[in-house]
PDB file of N, CA and C in Angstrom:
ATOM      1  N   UNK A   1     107.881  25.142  96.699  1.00  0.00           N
ATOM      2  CA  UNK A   1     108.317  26.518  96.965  1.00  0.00           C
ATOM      3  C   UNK A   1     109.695  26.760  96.359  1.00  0.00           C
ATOM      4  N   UNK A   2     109.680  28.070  95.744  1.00  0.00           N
ATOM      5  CA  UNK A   2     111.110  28.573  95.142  1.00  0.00           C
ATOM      6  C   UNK A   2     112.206  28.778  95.853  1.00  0.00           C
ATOM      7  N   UNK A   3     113.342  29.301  95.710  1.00  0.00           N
ATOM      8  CA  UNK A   3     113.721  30.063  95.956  1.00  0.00           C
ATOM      9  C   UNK A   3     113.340  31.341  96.172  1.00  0.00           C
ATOM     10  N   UNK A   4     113.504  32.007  97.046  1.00  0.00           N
ATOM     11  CA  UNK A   4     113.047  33.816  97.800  1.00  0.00           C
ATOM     12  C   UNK A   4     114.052  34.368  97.308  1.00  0.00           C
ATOM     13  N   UNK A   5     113.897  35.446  96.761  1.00  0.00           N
ATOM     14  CA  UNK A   5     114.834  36.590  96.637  1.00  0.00           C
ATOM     15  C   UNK A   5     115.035  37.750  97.375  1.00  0.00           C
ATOM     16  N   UNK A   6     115.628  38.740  97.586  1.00  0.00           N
ATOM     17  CA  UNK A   6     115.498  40.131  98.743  1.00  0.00           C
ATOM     18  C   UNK A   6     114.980  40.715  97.100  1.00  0.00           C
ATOM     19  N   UNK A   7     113.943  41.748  97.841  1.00  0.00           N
ATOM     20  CA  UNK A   7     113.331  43.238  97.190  1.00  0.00           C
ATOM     21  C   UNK A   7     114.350  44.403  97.147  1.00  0.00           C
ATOM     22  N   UNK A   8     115.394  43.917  98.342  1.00  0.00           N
ATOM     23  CA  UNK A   8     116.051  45.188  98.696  1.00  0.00           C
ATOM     24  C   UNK A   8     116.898  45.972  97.133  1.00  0.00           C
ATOM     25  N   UNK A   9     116.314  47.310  97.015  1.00  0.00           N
ATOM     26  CA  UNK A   9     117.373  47.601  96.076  1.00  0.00           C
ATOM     27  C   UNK A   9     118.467  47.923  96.148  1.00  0.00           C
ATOM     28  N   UNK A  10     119.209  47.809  97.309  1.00  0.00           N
ATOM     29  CA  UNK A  10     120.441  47.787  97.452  1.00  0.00           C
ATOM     30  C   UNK A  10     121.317  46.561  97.087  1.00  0.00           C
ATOM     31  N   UNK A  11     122.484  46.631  96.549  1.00  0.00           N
ATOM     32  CA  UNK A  11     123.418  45.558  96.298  1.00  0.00           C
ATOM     33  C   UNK A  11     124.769  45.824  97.091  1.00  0.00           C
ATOM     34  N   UNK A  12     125.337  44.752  97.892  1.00  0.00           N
ATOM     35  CA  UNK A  12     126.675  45.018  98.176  1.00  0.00           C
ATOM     36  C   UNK A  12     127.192  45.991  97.274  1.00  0.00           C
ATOM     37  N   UNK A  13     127.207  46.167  96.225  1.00  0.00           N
ATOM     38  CA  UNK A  13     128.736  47.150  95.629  1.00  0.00           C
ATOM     39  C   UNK A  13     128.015  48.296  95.686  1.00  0.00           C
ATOM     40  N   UNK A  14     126.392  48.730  95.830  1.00  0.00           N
ATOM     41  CA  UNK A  14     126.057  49.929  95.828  1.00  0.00           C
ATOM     42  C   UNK A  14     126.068  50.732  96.850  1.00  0.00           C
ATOM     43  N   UNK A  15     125.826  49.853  98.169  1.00  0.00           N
ATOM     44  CA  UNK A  15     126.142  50.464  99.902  1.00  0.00           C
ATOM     45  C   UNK A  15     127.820  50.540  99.876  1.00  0.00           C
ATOM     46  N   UNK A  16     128.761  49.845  99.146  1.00  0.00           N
ATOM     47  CA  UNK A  16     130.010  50.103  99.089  1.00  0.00           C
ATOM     48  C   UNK A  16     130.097  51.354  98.714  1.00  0.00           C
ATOM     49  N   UNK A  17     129.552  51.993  97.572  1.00  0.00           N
ATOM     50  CA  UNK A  17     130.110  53.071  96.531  1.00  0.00           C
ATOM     51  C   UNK A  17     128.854  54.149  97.732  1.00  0.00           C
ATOM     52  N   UNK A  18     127.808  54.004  97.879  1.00  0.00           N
ATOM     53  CA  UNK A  18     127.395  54.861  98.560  1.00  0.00           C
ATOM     54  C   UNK A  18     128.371  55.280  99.975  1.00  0.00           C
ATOM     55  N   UNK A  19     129.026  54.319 100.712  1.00  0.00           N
ATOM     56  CA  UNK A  19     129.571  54.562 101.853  1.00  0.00           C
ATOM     57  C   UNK A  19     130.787  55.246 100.952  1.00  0.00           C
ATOM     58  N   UNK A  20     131.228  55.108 100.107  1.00  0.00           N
ATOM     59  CA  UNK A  20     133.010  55.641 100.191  1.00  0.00           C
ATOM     60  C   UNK A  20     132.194  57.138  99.513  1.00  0.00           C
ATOM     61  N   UNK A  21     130.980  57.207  98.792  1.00  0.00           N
ATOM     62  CA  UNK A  21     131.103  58.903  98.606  1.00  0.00           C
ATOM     63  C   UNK A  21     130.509  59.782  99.032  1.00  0.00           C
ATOM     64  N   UNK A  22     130.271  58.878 100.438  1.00  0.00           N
ATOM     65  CA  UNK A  22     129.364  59.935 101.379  1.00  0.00           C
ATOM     66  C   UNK A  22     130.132  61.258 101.797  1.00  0.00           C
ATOM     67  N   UNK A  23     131.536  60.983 102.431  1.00  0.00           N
ATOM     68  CA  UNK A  23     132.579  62.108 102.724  1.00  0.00           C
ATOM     69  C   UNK A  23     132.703  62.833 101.606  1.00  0.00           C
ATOM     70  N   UNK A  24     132.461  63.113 100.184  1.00  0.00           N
ATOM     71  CA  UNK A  24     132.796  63.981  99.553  1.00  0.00           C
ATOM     72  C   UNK A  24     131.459  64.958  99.289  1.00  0.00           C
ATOM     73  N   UNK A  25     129.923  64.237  99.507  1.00  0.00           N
ATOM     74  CA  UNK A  25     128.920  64.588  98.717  1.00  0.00           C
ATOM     75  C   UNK A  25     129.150  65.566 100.548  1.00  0.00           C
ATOM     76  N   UNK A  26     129.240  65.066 101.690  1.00  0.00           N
ATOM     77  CA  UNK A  26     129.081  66.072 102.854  1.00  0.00           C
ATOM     78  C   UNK A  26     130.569  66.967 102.765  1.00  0.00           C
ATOM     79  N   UNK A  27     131.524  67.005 101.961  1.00  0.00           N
ATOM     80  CA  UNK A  27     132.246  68.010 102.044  1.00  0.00           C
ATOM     81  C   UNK A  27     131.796  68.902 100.802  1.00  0.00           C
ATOM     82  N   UNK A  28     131.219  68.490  99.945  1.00  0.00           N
ATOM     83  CA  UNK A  28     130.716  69.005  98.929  1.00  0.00           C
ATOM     84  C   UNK A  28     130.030  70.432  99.758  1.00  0.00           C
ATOM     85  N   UNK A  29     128.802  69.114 100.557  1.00  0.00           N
ATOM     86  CA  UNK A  29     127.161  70.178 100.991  1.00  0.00           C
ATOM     87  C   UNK A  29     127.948  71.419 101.958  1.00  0.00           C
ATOM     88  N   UNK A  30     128.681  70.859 103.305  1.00  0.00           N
ATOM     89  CA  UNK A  30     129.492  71.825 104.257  1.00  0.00           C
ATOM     90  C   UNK A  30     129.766  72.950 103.270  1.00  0.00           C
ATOM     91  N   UNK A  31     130.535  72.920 101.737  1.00  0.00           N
ATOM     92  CA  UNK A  31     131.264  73.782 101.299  1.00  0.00           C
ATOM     93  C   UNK A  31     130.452  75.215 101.136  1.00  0.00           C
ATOM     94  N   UNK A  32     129.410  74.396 100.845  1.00  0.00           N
ATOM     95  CA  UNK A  32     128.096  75.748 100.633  1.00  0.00           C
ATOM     96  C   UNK A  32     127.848  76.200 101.884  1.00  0.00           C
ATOM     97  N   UNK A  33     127.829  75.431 103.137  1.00  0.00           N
ATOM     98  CA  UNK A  33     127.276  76.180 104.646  1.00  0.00           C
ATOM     99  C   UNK A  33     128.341  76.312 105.472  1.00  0.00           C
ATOM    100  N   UNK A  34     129.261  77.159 105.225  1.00  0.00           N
ATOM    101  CA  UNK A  34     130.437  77.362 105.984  1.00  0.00           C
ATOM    102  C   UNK A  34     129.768  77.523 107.793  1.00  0.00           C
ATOM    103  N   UNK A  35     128.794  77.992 107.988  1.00  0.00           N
ATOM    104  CA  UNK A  35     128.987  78.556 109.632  1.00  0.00           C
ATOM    105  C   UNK A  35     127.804  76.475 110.028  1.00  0.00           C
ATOM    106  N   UNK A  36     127.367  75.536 109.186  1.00  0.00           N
ATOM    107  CA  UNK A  36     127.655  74.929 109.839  1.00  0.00           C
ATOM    108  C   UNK A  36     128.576  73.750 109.972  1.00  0.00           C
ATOM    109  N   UNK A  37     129.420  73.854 108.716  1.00  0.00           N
ATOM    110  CA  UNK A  37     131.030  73.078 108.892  1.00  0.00           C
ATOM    111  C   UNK A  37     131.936  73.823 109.793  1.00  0.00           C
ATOM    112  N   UNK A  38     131.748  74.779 110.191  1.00  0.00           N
ATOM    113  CA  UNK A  38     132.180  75.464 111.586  1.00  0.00           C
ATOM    114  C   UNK A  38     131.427  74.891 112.936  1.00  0.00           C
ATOM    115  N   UNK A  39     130.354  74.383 112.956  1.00  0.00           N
ATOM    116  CA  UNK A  39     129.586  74.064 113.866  1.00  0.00           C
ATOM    117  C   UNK A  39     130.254  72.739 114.047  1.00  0.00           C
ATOM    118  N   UNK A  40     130.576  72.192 112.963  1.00  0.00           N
ATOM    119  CA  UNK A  40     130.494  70.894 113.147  1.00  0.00           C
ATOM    120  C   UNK A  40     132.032  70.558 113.657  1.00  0.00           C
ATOM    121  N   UNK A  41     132.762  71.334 112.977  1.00  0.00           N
ATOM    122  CA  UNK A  41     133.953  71.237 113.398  1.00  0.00           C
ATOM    123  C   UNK A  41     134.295  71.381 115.473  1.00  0.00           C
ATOM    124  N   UNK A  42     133.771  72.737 115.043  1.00  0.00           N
ATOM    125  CA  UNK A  42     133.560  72.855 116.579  1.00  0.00           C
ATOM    126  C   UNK A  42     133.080  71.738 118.244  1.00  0.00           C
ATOM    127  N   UNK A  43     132.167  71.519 117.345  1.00  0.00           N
ATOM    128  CA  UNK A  43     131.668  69.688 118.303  1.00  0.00           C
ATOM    129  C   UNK A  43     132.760  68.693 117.762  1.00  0.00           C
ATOM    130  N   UNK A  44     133.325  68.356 117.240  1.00  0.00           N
ATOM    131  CA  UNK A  44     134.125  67.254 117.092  1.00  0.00           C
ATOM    132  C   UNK A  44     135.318  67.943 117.905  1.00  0.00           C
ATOM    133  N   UNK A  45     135.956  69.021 117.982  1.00  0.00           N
ATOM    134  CA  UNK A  45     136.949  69.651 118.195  1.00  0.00           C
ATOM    135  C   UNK A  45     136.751  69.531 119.959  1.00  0.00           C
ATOM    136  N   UNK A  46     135.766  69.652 120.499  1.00  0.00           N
ATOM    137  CA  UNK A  46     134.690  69.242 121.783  1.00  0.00           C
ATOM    138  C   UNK A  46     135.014  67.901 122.419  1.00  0.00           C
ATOM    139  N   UNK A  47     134.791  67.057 121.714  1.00  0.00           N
ATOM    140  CA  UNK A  47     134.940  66.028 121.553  1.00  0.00           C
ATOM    141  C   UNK A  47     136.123  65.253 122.130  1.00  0.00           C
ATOM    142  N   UNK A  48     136.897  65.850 120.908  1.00  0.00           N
ATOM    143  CA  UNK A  48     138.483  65.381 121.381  1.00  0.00           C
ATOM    144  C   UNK A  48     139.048  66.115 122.748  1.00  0.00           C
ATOM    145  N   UNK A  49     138.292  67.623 123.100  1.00  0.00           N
ATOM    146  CA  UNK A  49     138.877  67.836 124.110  1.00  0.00           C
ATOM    147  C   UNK A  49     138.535  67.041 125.333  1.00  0.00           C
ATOM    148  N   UNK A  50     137.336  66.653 125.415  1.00  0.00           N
ATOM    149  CA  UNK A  50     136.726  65.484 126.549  1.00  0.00           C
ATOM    150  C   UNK A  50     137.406  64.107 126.680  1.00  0.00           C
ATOM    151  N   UNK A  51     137.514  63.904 125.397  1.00  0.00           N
ATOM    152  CA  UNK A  51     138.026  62.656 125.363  1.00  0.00           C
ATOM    153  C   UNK A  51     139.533  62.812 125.848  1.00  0.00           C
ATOM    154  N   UNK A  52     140.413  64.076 125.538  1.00  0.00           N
ATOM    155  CA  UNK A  52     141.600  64.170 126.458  1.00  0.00           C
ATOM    156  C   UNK A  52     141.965  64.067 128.038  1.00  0.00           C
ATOM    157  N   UNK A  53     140.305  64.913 128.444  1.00  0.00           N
ATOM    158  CA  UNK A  53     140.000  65.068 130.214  1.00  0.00           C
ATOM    159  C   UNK A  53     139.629  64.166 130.348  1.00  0.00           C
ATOM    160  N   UNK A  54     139.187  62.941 130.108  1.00  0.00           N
ATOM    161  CA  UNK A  54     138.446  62.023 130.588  1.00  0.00           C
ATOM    162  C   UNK A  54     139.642  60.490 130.776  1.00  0.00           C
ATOM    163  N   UNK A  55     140.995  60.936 129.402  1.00  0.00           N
ATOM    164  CA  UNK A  55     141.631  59.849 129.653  1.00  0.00           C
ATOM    165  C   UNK A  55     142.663  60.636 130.509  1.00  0.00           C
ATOM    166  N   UNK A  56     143.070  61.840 131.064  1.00  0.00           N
ATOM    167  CA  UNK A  56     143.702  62.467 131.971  1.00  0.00           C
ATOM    168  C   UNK A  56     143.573  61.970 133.482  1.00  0.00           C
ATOM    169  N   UNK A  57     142.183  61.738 133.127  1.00  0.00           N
ATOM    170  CA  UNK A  57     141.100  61.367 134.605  1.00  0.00           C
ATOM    171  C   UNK A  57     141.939  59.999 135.216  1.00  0.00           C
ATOM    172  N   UNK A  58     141.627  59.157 134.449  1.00  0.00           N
ATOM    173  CA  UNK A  58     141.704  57.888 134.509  1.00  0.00           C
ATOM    174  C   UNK A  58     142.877  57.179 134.231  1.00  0.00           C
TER     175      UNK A  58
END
């Protein structure tokens, strides 16, 4: 028996370069759908306010 190889077509440097241009290709897409980069903003903005009441809490 050989050596096995992965099928996967992914390579370390390509999930690298895919992860670092994910933030631009989704600020890219948002740029075209303003009301839901407003949406989205809005839930993260949510977010942080909970996460303020919750460490207020505690």
């Amino acid at each position: 028996m050989g050596t096995t190889t992965s099928k996967s077509s992914y390579s370390f440097e390509n999930i690298l370069f895919e992860v670092k241009m994910r933030p631009f290709t989704l600020a890219i897409e948002l740029n075209h759908h303003p009301k839901l980069a407003d949406s989205i903003k809005l839930f993260f903005e949510m977010l942080l306010f909970l996460r303020k009441q919750l460490l207020a809490i505690a």
